[in-house]
N, C-alpha and C. Protein backbone atom coordinates (compact mmCIF):
# COMPACT_ATOMS: atom_id res chain seq x y z
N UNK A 1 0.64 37.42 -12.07
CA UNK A 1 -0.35 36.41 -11.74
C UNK A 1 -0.02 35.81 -10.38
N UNK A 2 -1.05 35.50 -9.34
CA UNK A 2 -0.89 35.17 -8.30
C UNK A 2 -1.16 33.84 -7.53
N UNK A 3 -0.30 32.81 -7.72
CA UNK A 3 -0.52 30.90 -7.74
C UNK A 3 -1.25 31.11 -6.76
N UNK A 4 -2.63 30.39 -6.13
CA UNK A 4 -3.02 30.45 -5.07
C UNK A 4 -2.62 29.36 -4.27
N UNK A 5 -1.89 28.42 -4.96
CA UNK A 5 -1.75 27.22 -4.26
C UNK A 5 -0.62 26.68 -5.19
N UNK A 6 0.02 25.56 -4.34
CA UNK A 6 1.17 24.79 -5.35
C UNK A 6 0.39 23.93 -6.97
N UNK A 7 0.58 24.05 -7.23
CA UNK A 7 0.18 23.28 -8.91
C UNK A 7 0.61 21.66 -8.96
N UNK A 8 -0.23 21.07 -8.56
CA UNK A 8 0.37 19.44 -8.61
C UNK A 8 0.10 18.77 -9.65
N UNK A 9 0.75 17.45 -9.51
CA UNK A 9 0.69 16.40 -10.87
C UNK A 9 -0.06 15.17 -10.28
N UNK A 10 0.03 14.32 -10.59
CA UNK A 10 -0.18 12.77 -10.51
C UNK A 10 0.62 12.46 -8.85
N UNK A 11 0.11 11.46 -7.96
CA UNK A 11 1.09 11.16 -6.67
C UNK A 11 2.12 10.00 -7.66
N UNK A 12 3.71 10.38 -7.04
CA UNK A 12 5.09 9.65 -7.95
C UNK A 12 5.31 7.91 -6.89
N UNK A 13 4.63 8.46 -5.69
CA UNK A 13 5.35 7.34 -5.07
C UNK A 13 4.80 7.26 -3.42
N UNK A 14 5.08 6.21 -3.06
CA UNK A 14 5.35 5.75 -1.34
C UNK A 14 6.15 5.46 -0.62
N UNK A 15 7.46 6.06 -0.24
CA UNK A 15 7.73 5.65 0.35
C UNK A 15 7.59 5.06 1.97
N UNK A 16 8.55 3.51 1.97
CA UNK A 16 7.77 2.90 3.07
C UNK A 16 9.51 2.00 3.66
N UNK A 17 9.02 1.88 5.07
CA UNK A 17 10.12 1.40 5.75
C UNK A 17 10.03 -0.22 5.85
N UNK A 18 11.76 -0.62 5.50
CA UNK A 18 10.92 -2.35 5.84
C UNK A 18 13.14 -2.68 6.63
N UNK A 19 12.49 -3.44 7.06
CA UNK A 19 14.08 -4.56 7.31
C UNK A 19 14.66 -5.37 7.03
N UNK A 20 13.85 -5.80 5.77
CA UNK A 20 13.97 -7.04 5.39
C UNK A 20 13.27 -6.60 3.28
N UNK A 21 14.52 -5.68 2.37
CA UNK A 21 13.55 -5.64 1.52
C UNK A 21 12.82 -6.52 0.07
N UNK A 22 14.05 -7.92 0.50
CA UNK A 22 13.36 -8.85 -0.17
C UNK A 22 12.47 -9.50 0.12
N UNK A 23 12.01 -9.39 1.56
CA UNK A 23 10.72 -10.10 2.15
C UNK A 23 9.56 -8.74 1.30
N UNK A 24 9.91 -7.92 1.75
CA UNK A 24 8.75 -7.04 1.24
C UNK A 24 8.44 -6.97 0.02
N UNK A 25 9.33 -7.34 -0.95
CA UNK A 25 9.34 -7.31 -2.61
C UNK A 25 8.52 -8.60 -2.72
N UNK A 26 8.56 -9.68 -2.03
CA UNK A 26 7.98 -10.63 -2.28
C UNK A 26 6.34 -10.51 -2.27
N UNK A 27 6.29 -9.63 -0.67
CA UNK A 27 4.43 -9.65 -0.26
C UNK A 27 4.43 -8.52 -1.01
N UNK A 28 4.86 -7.27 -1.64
CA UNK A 28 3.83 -6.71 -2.84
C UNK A 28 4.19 -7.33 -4.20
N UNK A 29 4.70 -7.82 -4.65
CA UNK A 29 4.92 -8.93 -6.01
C UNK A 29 3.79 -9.82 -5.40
N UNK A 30 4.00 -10.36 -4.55
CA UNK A 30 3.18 -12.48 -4.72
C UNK A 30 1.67 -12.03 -4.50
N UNK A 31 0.93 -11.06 -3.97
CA UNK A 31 0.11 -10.35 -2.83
C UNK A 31 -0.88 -9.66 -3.99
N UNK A 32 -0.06 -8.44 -4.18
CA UNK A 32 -0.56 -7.50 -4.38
C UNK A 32 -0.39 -6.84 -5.94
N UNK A 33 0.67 -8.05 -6.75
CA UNK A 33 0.67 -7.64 -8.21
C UNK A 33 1.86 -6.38 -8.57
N UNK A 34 2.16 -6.40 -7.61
CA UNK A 34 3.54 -5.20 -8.18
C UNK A 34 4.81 -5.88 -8.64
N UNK A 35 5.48 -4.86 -9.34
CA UNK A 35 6.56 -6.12 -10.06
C UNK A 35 7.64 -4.82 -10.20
N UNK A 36 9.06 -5.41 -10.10
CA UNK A 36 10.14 -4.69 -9.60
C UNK A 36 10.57 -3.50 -10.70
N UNK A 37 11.03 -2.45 -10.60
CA UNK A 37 11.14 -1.54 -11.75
C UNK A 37 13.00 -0.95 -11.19
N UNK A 38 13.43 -1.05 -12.45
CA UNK A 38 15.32 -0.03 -11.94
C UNK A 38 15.10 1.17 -10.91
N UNK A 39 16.20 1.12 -10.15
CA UNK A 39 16.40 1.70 -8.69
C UNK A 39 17.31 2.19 -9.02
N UNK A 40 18.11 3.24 -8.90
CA UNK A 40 19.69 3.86 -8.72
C UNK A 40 20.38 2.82 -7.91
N UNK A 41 21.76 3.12 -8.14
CA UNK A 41 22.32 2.75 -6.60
C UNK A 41 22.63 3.65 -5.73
N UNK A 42 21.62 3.55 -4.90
CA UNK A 42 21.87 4.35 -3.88
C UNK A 42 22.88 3.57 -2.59
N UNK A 43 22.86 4.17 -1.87
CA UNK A 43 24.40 3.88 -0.60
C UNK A 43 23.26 3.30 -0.02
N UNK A 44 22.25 2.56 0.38
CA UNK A 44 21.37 2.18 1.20
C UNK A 44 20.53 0.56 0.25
N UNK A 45 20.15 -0.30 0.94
CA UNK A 45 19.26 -1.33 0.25
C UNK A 45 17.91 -0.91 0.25
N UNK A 46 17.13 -1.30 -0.51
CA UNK A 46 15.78 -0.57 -0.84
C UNK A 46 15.41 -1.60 -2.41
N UNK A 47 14.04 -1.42 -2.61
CA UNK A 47 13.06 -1.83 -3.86
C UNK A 47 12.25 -1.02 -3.97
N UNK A 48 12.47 -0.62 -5.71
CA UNK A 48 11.26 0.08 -6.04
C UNK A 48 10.46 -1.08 -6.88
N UNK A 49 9.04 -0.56 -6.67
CA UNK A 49 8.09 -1.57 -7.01
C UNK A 49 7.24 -0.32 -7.80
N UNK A 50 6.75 -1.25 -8.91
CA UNK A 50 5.10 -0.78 -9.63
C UNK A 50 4.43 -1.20 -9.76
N UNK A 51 2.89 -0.71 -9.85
CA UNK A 51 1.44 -1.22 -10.40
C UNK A 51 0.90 -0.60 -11.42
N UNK A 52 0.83 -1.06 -12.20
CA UNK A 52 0.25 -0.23 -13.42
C UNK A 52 -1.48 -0.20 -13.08
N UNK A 53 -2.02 -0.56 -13.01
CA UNK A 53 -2.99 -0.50 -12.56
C UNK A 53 -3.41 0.64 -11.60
N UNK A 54 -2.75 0.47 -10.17
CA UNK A 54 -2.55 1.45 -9.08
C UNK A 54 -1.95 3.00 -9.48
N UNK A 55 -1.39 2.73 -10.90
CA UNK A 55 -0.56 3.94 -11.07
C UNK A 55 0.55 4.90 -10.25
N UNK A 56 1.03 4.01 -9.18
CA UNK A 56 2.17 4.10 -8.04
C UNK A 56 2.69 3.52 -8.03
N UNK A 57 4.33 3.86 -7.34
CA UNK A 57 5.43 3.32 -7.32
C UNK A 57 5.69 3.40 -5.73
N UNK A 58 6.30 1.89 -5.48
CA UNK A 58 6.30 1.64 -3.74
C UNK A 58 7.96 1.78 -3.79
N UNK A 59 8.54 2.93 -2.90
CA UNK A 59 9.70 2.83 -2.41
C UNK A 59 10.40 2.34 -1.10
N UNK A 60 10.17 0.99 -1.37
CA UNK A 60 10.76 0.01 -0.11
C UNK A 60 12.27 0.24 0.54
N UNK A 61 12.31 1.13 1.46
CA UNK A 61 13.99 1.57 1.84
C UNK A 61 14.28 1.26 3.15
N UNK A 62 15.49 0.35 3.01
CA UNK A 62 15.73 -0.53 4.31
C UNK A 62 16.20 0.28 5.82
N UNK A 63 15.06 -0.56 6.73
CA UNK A 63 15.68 0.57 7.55
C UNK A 63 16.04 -0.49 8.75
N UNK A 64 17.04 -1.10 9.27
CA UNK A 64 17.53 -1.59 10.18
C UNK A 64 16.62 -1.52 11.63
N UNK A 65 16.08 -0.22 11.86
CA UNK A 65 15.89 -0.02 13.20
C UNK A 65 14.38 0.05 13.33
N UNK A 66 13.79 -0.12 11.93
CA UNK A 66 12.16 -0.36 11.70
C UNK A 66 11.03 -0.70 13.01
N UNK A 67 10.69 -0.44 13.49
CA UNK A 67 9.94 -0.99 14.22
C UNK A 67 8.42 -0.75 14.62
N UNK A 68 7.83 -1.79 14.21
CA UNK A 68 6.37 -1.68 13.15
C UNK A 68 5.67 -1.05 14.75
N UNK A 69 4.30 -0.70 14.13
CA UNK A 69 3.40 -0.34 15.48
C UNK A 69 2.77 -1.32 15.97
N UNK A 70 2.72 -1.31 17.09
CA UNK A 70 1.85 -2.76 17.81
C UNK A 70 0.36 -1.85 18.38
N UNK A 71 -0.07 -1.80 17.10
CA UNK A 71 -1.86 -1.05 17.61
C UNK A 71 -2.46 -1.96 16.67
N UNK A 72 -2.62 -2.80 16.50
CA UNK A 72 -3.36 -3.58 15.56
C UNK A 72 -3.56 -3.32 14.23
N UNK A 73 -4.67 -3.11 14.04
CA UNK A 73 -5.00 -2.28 12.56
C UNK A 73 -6.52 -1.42 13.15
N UNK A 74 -5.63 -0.63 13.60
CA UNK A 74 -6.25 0.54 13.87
C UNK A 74 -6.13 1.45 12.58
N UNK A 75 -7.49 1.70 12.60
CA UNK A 75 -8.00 2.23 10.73
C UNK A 75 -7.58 3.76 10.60
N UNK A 76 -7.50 4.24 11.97
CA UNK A 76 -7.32 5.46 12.29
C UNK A 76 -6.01 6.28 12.02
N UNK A 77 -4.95 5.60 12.53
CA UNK A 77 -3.43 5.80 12.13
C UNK A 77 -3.05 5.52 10.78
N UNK A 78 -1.56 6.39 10.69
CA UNK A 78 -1.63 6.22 9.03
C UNK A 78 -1.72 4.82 8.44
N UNK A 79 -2.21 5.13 6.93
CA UNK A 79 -2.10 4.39 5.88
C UNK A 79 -2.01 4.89 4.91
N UNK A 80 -1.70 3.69 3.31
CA UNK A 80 -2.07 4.42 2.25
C UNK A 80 -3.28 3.20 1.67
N UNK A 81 -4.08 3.46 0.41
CA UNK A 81 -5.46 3.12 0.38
C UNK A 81 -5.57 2.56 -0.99
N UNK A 82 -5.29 1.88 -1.91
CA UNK A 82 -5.68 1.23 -3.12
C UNK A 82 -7.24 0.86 -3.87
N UNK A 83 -7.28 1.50 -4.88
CA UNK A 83 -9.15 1.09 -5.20
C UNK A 83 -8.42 -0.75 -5.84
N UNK A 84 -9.73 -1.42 -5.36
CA UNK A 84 -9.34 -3.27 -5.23
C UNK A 84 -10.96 -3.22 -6.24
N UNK A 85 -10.91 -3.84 -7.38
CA UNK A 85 -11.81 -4.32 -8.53
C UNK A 85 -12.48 -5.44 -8.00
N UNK A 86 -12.11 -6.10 -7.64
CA UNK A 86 -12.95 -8.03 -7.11
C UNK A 86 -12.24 -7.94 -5.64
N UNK A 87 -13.09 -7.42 -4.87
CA UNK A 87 -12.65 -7.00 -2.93
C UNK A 87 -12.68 -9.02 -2.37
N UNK A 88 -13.59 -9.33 -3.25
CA UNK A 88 -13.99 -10.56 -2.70
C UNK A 88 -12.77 -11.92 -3.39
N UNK A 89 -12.00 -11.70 -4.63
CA UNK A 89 -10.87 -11.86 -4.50
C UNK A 89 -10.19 -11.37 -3.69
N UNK A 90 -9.74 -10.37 -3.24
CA UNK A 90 -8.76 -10.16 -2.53
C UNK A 90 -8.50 -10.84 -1.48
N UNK A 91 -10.34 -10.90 -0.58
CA UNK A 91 -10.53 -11.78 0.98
C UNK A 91 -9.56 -12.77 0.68
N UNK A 92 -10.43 -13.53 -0.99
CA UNK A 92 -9.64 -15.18 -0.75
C UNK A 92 -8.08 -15.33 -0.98
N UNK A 93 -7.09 -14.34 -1.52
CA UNK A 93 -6.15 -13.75 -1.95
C UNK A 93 -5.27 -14.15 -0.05
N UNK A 94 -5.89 -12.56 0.72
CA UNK A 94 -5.37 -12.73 1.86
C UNK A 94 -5.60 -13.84 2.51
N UNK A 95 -6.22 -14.68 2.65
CA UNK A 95 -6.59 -15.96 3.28
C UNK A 95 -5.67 -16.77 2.60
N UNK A 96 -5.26 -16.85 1.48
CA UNK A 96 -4.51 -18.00 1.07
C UNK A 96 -3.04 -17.93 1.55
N UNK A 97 -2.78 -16.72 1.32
CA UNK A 97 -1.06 -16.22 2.17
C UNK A 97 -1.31 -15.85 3.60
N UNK A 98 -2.00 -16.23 4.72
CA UNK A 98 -2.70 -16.04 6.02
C UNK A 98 -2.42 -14.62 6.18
N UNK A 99 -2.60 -13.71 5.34
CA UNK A 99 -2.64 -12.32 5.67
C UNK A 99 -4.10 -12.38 7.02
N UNK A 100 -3.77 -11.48 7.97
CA UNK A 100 -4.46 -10.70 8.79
C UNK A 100 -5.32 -9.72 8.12
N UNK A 101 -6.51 -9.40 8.17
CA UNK A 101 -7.28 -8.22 7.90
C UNK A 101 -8.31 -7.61 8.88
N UNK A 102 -8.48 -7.16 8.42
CA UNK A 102 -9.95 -6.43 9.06
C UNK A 102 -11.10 -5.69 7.71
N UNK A 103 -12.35 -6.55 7.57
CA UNK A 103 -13.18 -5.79 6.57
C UNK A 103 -13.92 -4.71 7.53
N UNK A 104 -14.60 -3.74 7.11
CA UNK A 104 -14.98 -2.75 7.37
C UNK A 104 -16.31 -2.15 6.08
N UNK A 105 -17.43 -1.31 6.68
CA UNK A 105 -18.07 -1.16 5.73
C UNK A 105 -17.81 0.50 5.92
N UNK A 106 -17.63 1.26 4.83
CA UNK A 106 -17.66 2.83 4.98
C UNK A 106 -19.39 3.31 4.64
N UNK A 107 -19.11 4.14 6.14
CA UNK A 107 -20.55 4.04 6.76
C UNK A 107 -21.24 4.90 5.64
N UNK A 108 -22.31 5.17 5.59
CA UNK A 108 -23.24 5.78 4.37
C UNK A 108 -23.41 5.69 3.01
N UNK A 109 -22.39 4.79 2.71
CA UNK A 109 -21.94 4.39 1.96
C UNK A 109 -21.98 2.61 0.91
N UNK A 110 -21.68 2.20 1.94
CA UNK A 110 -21.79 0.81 2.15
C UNK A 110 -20.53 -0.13 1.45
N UNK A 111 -19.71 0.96 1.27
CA UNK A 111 -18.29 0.32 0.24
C UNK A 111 -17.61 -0.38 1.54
N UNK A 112 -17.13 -1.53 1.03
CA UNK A 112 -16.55 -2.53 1.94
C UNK A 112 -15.01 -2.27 1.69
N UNK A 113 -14.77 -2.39 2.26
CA UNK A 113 -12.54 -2.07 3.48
C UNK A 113 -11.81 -3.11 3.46
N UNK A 114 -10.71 -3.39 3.25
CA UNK A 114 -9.69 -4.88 3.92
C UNK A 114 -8.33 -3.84 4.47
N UNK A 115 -8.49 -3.70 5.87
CA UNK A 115 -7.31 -3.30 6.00
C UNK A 115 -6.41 -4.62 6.71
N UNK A 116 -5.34 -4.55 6.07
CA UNK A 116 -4.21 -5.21 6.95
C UNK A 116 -2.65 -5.03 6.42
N UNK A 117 -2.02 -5.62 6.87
CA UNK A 117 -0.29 -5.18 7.18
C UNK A 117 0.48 -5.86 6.44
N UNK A 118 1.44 -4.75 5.66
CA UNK A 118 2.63 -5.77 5.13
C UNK A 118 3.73 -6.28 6.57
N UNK A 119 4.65 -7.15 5.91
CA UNK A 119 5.51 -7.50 6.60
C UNK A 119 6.45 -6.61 7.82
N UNK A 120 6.10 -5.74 7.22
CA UNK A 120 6.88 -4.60 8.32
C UNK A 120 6.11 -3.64 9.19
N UNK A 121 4.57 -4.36 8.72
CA UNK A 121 3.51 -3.70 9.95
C UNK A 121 3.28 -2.56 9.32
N UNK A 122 3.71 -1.99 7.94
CA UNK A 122 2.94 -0.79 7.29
C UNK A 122 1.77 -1.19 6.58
N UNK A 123 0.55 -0.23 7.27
CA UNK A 123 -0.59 -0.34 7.46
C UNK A 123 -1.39 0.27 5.80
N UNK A 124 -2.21 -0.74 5.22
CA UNK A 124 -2.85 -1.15 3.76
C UNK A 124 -4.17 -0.93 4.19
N UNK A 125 -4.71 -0.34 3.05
CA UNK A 125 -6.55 -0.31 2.62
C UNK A 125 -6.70 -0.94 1.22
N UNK A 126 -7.64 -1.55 0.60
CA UNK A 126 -8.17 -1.98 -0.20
C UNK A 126 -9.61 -1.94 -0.54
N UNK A 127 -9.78 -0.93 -1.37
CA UNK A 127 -11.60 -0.88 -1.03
C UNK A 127 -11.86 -0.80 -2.34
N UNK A 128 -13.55 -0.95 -2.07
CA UNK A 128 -14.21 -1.21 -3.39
C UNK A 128 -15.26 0.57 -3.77
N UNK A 129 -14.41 1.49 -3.77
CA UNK A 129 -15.03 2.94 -4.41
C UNK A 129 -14.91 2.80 -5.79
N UNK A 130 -16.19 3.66 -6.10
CA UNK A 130 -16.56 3.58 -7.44
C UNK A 130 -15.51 5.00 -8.00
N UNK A 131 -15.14 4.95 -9.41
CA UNK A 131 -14.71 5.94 -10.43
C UNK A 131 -14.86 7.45 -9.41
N UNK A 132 -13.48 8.33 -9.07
CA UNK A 132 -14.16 9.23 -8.52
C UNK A 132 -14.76 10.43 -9.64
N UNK A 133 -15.17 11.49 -9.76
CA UNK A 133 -15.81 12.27 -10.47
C UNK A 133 -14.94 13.81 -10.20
N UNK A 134 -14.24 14.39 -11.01
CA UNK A 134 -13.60 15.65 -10.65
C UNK A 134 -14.84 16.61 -10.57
C-alpha cells in the first residue's frame, strides 16, 4: 500500500517564545482563559498552558534573547488564529487589560478579526468563523 501523504492527528501544541514566562502565563490565564497544565523539568524555564475549549496546548519557552517584531500587527506575518464565540466580548475583554488590536472584516465573507499581541509581541487572531464542514 502506498501512503500518499503523512497521516495526521489533532494539532498537540504552539510553541511560542517569551522572556518573561510568568508574565506570559498571566496574559493567556487572565486574557484568554488558559490555565496551567504539568511541564517536565526540562533544563530551560517555560509554561505549558491549556484551553479546553481551543483544544491546544501553548508551549511558552523562555528565551532570553526574544526579540518581538516591530511591524505592528501586520495580519500578513505569522500567527496562530483561535475561533472567539462572543468577538464582541472579547473587544470589551481587550479594552479592559489595554490590549492593542486591530478588528478586521474577512472580505466576502464578512466574519470580523481581533488581531493583537501577547506580551512578547507573538502575533494572535480571534475570529468569529462558523463550524467548519469536512
Amino acid at each position: 500500500m502506498t501512503v500518499t501523504s503523512i497521516q495526521l492527528g489533532p494539532m498537540d501544541h504552539l510553541a511560542l517564545p517569551t522572556t518573561d514566562p510568568a508574565r506570559g502565563e498571566r496574559f493567556y490565564c487572565d486574557v484568554l482563559g488558559f490555565h496551567v497544565v504539568p511541564r517536565p523539568s526540562f533544563s530551560f524555564e517555560g509554561r505549558w498552558l491549556f484551553h479546553e475549549n481551543a483544544g491546544v496546548m501553548l508551549h511558552l519557552i523562555h528565551r532570553a534573547d526574544h526579540q518581538p517584531k516591530g511591524e505592528g500587527m501586520n495580519t500578513l506575518n505569522g500567527h496562530f488564529a483561535i475561533s472567539c464565540t462572543d468577538i464582541d466580548n472579547a473587544i470589551l475583554m481587550l479594552k479592559e487589560h489595554g490590549i492593542d488590536f486591530v478588528e478586521k472584516k474577512l472580505p466576502d465573507y464578512d466574519y470580523r478579526q481581533l488581531f493583537f499581541r501577547d506580551p512578547d509581541g507573538n502575533l494572535l487572531e480571534l475570529g468569529e468563523w462558523p463550524p467548519r464542514k469536512a
